[in-house]
PDB file of N, CA and C in Angstrom:
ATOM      1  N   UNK A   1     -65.305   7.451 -52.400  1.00  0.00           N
ATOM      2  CA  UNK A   1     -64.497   6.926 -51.328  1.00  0.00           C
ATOM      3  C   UNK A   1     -64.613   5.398 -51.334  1.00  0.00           C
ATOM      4  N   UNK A   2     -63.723   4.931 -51.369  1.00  0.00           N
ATOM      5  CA  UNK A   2     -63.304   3.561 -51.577  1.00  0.00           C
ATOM      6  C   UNK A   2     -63.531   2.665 -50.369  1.00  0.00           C
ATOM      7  N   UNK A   3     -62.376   3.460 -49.348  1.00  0.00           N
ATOM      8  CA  UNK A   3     -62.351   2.559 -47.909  1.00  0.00           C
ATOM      9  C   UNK A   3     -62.807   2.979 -46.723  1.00  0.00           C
ATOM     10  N   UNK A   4     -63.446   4.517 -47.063  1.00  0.00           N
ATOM     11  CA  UNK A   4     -63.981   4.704 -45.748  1.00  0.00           C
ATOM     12  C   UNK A   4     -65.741   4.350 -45.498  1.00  0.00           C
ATOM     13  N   UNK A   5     -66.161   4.144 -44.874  1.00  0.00           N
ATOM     14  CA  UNK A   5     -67.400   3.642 -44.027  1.00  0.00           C
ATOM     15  C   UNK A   5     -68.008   3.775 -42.873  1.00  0.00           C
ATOM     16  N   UNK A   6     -69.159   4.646 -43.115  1.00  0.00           N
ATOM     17  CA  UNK A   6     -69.920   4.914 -42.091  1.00  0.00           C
ATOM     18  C   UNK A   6     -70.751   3.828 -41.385  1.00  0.00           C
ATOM     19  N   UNK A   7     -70.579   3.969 -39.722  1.00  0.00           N
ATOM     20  CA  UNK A   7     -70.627   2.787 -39.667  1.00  0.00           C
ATOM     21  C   UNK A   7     -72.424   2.663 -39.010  1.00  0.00           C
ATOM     22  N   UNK A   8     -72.880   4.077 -39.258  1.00  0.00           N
ATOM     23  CA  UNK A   8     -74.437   4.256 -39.273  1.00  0.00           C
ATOM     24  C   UNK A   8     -74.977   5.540 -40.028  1.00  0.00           C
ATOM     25  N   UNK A   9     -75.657   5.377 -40.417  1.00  0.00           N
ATOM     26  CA  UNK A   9     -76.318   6.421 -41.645  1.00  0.00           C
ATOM     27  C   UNK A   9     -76.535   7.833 -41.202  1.00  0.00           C
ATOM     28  N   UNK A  10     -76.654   7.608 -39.583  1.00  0.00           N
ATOM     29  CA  UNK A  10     -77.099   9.279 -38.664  1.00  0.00           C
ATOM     30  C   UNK A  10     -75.906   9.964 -39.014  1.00  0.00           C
ATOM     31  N   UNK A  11     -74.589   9.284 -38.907  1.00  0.00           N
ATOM     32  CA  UNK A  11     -73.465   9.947 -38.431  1.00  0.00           C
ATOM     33  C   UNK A  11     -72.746  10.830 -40.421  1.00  0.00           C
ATOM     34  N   UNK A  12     -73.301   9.837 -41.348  1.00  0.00           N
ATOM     35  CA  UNK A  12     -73.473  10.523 -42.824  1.00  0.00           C
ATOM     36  C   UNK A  12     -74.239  12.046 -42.748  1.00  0.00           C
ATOM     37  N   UNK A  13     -75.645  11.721 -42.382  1.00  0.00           N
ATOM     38  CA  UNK A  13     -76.766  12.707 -41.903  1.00  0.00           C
ATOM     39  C   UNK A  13     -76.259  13.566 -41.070  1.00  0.00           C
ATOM     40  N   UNK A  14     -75.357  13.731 -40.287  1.00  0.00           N
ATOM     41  CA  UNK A  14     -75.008  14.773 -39.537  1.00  0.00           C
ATOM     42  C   UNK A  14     -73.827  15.919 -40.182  1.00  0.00           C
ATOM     43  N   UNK A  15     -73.263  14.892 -40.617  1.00  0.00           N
ATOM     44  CA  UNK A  15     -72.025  15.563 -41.409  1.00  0.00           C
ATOM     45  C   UNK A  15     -72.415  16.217 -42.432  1.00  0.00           C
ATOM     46  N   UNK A  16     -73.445  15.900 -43.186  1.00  0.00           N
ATOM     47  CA  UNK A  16     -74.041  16.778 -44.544  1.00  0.00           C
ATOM     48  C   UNK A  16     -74.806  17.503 -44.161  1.00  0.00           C
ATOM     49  N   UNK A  17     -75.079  17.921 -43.270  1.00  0.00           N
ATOM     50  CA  UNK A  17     -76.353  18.904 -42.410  1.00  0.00           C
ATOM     51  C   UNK A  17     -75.724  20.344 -42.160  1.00  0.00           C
ATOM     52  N   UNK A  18     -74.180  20.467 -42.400  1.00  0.00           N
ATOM     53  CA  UNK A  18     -73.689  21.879 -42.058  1.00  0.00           C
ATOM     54  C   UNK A  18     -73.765  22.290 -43.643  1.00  0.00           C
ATOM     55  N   UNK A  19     -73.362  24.143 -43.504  1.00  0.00           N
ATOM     56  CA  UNK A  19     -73.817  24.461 -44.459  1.00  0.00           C
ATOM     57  C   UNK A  19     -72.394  24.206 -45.350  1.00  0.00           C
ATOM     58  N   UNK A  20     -72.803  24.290 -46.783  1.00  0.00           N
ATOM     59  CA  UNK A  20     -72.420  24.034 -48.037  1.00  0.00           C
ATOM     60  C   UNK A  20     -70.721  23.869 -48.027  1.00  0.00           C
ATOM     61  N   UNK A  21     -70.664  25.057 -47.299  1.00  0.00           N
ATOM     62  CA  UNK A  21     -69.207  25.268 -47.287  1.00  0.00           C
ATOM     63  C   UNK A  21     -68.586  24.199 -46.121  1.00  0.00           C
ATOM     64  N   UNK A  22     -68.672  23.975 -45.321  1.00  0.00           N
ATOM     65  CA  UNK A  22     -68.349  23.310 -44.484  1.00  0.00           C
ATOM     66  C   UNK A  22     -68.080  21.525 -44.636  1.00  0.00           C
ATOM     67  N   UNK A  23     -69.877  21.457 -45.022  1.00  0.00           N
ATOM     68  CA  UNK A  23     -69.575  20.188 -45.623  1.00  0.00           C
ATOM     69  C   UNK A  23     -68.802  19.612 -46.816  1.00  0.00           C
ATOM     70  N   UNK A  24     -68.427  20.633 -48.039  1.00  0.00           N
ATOM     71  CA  UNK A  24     -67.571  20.291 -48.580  1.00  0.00           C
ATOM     72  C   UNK A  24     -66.100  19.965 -47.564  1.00  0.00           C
ATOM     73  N   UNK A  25     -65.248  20.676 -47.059  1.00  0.00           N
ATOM     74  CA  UNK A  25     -64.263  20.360 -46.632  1.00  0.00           C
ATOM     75  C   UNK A  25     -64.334  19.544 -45.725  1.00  0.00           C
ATOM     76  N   UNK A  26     -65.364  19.066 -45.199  1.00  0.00           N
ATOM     77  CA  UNK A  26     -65.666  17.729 -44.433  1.00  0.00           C
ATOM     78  C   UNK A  26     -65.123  16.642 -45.497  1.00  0.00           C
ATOM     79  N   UNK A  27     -66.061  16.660 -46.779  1.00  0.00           N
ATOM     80  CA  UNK A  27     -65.763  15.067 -47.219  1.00  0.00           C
ATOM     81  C   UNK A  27     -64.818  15.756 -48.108  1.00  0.00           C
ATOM     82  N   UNK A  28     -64.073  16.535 -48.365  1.00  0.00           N
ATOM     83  CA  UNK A  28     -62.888  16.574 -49.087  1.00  0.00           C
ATOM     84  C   UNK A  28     -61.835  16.396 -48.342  1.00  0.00           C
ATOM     85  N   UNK A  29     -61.793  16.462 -46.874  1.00  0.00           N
ATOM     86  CA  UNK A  29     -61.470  15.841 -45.942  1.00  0.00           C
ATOM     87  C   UNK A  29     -60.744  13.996 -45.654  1.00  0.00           C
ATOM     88  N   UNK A  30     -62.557  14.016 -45.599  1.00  0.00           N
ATOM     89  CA  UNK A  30     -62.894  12.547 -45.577  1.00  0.00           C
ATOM     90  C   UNK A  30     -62.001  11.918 -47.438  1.00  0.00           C
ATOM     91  N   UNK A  31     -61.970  12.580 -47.976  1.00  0.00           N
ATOM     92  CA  UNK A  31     -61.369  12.049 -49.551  1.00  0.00           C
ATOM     93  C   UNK A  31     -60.082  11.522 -49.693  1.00  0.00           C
ATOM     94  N   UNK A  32     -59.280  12.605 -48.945  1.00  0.00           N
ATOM     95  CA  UNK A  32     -57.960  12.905 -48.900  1.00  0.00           C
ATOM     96  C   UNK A  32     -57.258  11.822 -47.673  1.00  0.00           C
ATOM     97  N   UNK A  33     -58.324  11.344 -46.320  1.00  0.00           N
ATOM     98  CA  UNK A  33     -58.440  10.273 -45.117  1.00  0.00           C
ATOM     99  C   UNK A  33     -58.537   8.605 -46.294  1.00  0.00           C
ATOM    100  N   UNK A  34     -59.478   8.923 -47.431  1.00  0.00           N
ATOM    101  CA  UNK A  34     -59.685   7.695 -47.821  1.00  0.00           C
ATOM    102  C   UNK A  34     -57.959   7.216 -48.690  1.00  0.00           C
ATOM    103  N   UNK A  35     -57.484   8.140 -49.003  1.00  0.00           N
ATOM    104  CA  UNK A  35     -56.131   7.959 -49.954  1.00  0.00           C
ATOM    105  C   UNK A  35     -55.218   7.618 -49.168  1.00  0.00           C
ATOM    106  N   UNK A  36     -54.901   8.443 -48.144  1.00  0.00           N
ATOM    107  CA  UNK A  36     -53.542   8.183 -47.711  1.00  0.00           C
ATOM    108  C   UNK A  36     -53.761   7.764 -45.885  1.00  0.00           C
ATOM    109  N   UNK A  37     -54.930   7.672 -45.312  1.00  0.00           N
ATOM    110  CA  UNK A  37     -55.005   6.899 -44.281  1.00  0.00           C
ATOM    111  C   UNK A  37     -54.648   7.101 -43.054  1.00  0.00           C
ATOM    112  N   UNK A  38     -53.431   6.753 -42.209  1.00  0.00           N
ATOM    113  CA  UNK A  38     -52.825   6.975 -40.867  1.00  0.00           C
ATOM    114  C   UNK A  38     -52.528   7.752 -41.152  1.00  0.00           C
ATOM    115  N   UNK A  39     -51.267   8.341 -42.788  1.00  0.00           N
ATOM    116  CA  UNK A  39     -50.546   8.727 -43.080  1.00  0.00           C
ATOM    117  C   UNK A  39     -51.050  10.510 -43.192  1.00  0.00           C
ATOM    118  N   UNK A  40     -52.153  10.925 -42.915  1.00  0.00           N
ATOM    119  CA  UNK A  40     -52.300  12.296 -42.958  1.00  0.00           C
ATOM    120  C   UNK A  40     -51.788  12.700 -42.016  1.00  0.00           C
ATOM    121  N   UNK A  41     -51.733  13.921 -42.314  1.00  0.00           N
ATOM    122  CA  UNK A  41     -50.823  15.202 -41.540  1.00  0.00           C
ATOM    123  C   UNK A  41     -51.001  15.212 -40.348  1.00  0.00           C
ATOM    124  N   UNK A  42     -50.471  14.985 -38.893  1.00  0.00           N
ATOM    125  CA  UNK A  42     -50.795  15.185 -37.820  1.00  0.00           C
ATOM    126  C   UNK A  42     -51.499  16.593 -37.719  1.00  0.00           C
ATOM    127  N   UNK A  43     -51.562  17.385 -37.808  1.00  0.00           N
ATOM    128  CA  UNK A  43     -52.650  18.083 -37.241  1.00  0.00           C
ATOM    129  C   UNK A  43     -53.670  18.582 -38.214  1.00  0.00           C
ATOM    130  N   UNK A  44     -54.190  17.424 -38.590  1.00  0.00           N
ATOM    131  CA  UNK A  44     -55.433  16.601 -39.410  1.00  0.00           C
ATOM    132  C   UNK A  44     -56.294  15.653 -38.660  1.00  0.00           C
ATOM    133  N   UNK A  45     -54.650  14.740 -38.427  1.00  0.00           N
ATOM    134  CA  UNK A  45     -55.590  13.117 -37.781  1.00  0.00           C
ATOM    135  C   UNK A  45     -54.534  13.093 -36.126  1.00  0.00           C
ATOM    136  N   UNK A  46     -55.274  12.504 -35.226  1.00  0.00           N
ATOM    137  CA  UNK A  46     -54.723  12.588 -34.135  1.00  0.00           C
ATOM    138  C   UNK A  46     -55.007  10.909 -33.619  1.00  0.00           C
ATOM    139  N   UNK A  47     -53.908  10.172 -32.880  1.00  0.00           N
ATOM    140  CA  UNK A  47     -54.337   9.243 -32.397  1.00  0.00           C
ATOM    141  C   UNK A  47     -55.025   9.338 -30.353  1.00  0.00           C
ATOM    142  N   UNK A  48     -56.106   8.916 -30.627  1.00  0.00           N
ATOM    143  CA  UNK A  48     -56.738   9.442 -29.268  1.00  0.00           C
ATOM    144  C   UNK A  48     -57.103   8.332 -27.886  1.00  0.00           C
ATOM    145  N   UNK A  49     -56.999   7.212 -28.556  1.00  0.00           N
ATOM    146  CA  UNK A  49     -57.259   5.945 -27.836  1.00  0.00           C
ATOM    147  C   UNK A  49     -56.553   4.653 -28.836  1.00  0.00           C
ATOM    148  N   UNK A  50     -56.584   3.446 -28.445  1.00  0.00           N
ATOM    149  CA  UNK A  50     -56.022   2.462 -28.250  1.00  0.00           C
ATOM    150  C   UNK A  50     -56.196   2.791 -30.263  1.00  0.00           C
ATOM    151  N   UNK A  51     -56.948   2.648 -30.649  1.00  0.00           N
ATOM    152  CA  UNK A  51     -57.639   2.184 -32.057  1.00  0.00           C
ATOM    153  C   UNK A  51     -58.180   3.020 -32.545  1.00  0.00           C
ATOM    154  N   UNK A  52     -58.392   4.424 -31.966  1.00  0.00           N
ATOM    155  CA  UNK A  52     -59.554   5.337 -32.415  1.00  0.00           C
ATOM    156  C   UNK A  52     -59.062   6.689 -32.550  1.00  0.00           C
ATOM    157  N   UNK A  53     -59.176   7.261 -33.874  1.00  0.00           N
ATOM    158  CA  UNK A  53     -58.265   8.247 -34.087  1.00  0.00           C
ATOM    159  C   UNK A  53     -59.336   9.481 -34.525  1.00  0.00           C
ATOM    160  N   UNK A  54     -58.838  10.906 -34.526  1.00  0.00           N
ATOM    161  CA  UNK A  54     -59.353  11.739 -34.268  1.00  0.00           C
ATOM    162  C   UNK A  54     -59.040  12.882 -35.368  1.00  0.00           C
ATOM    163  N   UNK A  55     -60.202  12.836 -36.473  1.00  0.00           N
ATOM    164  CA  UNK A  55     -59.722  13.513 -37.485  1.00  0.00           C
ATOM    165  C   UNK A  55     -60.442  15.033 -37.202  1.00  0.00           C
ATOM    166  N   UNK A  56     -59.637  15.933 -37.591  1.00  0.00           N
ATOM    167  CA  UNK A  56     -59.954  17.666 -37.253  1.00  0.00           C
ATOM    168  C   UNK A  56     -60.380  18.157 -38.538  1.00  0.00           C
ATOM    169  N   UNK A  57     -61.439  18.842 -38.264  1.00  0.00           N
ATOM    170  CA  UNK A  57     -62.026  19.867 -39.467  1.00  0.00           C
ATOM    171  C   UNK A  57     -62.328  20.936 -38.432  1.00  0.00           C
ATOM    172  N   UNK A  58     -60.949  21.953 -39.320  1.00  0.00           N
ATOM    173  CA  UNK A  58     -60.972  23.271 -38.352  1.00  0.00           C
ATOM    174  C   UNK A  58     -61.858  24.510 -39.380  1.00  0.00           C
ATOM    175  N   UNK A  59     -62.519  25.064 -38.812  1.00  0.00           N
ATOM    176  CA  UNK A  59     -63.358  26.252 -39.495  1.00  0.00           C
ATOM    177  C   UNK A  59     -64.124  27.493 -38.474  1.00  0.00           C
ATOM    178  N   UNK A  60     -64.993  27.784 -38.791  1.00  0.00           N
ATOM    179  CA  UNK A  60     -66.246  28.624 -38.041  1.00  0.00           C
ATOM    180  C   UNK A  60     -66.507  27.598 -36.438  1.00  0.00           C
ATOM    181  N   UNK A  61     -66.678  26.371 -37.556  1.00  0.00           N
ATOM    182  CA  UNK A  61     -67.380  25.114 -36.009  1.00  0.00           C
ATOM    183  C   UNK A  61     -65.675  24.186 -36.665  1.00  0.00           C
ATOM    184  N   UNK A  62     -65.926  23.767 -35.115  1.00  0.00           N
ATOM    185  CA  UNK A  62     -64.697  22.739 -35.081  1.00  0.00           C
ATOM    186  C   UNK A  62     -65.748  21.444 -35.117  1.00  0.00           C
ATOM    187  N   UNK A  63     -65.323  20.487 -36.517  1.00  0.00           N
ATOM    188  CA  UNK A  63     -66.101  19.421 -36.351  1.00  0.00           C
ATOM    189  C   UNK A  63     -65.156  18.231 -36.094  1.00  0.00           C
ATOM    190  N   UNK A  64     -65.435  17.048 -35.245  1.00  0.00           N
ATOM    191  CA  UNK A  64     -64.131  16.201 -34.892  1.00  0.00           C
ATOM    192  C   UNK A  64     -64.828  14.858 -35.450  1.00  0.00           C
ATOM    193  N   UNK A  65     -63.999  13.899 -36.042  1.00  0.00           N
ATOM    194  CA  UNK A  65     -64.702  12.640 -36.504  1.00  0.00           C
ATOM    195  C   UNK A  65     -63.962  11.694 -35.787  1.00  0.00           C
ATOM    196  N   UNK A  66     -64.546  10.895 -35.106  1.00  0.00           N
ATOM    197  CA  UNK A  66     -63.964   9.404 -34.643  1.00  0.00           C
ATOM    198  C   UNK A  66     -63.463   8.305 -35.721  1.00  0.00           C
ATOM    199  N   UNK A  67     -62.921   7.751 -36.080  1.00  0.00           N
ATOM    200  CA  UNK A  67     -62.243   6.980 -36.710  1.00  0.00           C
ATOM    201  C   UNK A  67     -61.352   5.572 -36.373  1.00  0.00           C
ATOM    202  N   UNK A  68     -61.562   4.621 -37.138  1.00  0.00           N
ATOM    203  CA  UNK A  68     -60.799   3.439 -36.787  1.00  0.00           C
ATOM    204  C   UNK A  68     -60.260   2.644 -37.906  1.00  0.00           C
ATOM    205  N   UNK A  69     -59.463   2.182 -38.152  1.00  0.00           N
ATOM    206  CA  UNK A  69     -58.848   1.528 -39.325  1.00  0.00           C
ATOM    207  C   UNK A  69     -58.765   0.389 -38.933  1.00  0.00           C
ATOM    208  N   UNK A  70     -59.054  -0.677 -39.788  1.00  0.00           N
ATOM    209  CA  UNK A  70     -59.221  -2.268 -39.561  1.00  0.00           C
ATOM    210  C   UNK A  70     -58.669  -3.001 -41.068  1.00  0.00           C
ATOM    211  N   UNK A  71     -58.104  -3.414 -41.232  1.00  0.00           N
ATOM    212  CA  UNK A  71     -57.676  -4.184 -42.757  1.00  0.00           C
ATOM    213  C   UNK A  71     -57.826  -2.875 -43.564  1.00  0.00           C
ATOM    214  N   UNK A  72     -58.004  -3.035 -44.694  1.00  0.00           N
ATOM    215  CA  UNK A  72     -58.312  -1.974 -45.590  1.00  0.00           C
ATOM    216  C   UNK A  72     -59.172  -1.210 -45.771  1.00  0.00           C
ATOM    217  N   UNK A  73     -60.273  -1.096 -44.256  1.00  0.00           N
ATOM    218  CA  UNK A  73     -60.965  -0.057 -44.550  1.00  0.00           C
ATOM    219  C   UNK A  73     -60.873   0.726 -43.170  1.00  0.00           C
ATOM    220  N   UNK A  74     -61.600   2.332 -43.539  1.00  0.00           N
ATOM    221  CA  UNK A  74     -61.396   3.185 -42.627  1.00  0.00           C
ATOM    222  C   UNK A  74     -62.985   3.554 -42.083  1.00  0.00           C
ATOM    223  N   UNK A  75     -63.156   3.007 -41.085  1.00  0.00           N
ATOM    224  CA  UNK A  75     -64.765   3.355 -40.167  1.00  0.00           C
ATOM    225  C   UNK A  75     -64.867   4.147 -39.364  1.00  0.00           C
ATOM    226  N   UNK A  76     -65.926   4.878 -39.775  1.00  0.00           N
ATOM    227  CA  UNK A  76     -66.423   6.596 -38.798  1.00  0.00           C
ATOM    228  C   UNK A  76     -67.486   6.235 -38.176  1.00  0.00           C
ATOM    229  N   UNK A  77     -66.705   6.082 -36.693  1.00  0.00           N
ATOM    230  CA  UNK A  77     -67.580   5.581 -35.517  1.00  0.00           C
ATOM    231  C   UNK A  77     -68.463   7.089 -34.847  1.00  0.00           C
ATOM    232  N   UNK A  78     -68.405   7.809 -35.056  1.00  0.00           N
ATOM    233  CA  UNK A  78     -68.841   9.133 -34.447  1.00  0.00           C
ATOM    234  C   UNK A  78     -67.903  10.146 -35.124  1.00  0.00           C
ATOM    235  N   UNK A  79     -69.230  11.498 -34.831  1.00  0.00           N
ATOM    236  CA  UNK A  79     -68.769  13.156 -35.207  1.00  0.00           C
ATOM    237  C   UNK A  79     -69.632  13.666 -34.414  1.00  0.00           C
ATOM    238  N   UNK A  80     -68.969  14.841 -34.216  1.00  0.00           N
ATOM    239  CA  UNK A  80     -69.537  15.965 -33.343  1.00  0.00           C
ATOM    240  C   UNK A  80     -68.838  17.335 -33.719  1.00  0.00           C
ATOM    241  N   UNK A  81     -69.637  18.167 -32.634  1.00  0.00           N
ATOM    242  CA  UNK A  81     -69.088  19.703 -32.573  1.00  0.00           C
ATOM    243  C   UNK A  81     -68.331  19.820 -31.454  1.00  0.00           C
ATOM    244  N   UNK A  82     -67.106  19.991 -31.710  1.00  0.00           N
ATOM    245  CA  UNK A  82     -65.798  20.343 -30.441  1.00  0.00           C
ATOM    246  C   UNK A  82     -66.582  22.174 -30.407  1.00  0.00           C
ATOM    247  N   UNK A  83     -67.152  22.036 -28.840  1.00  0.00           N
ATOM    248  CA  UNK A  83     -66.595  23.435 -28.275  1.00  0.00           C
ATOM    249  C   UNK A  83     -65.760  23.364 -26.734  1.00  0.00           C
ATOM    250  N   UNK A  84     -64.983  22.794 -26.616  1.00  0.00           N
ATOM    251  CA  UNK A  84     -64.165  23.066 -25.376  1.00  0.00           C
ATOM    252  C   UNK A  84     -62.790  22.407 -26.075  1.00  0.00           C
ATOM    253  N   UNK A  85     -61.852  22.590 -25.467  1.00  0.00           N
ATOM    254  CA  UNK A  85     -60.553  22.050 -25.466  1.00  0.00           C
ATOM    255  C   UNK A  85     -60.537  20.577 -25.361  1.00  0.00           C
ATOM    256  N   UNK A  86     -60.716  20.326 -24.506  1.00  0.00           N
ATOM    257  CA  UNK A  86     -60.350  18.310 -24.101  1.00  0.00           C
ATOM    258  C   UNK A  86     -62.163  17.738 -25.108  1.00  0.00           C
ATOM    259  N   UNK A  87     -61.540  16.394 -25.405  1.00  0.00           N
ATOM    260  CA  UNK A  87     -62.619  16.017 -26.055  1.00  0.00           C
ATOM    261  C   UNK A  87     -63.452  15.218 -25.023  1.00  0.00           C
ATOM    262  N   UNK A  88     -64.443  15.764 -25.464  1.00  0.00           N
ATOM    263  CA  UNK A  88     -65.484  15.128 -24.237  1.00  0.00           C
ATOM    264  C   UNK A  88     -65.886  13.963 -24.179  1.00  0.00           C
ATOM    265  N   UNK A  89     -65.721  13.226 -22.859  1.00  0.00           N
ATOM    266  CA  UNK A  89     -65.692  11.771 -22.386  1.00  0.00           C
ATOM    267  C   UNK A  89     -66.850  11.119 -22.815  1.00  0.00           C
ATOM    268  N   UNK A  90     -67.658  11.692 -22.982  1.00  0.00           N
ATOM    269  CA  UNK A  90     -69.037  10.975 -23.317  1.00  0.00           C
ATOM    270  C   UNK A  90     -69.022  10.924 -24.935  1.00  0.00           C
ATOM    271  N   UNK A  91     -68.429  11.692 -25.555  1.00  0.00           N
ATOM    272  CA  UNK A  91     -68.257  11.375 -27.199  1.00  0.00           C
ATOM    273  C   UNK A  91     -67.252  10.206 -27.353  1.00  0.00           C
ATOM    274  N   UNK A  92     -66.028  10.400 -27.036  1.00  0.00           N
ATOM    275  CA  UNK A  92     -64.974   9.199 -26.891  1.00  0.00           C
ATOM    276  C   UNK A  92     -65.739   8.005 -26.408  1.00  0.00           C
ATOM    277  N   UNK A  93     -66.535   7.938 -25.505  1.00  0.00           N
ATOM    278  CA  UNK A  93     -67.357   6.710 -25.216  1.00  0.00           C
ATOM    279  C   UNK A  93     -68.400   5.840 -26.291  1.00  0.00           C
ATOM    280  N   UNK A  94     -68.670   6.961 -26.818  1.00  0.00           N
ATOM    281  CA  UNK A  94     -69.546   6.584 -28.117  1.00  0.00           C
ATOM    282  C   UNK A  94     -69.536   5.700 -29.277  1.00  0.00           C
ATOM    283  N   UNK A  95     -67.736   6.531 -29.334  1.00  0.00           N
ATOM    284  CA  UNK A  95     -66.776   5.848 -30.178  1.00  0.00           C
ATOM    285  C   UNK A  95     -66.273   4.569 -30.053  1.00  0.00           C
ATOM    286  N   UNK A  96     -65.726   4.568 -28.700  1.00  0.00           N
ATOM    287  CA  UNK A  96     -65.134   3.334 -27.896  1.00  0.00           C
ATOM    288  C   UNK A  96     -66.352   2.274 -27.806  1.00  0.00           C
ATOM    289  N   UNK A  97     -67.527   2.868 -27.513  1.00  0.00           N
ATOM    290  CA  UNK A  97     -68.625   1.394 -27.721  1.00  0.00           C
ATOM    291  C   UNK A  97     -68.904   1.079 -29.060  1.00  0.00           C
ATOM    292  N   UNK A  98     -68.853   1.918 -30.314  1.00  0.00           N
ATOM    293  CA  UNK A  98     -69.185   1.412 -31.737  1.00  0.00           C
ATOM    294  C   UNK A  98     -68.090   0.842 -32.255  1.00  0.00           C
ATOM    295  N   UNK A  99     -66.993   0.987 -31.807  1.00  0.00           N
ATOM    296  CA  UNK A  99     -65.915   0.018 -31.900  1.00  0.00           C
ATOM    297  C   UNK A  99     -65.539  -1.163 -31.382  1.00  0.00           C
ATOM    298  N   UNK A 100     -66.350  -1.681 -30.058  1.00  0.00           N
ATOM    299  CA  UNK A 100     -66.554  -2.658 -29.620  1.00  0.00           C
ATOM    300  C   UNK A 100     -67.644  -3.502 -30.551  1.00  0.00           C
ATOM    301  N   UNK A 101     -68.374  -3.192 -30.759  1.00  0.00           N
ATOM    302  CA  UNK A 101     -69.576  -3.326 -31.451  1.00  0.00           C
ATOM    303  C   UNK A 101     -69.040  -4.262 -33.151  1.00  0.00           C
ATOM    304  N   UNK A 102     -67.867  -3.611 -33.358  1.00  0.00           N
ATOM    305  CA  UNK A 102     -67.572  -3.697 -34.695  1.00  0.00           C
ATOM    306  C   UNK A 102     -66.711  -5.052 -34.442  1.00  0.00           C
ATOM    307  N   UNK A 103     -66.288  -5.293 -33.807  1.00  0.00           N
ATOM    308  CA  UNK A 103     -65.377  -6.266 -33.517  1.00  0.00           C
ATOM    309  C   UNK A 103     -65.837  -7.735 -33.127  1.00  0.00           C
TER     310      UNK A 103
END
């Protein structure tokens, strides 16, 4: 992956921590996010706030990645495990402060 960037090592560490199967389609995911960018499939990537977009890995566990695009690269401000419908305010916050952070 060229342009995407973690923008702390936990949030790498978390994502490779599911099992085998999973984490492959995470970063084959993340592969396919590094190529073509905004431009993936809406119900892939979702825009969720001002700057911070919301990529879906649907499976067994719903895993959701925070995301932000800045010049030519793509930064993963947070991931988690979606279990409810609405994304939870305190994850979006997470996001929204490591994106302040970045700026």
């Amino acid at each position: 992956m060229k342009r995407v960037r973690f923008i702390r090592d936990d949030i790498q560490k978390f994502l490779s921590s599911f099992d085998l199967r999973l984490s492959v389609k995470i970063f084959s995911l993340l592969e396919i996010l590094d190529e073509v960018g905004k431009y993936l499939d809406s119900s892939k990537l979702k825009k969720v706030h001002k700057y911070i977009y919301e990529l879906r890995v649907v499976g067994k566990i719903q895993v959701r990645i925070f995301c932000a695009f800045r010049e030519d690269k793509i930064f993963i401000l947070h991931a988690f495990v979606k279990k409810t419908q609405k994304i939870p305010k305190k994850e979006l916050g997470i996001a929204i402060h490591r994106l302040e952070h970045l700026q």
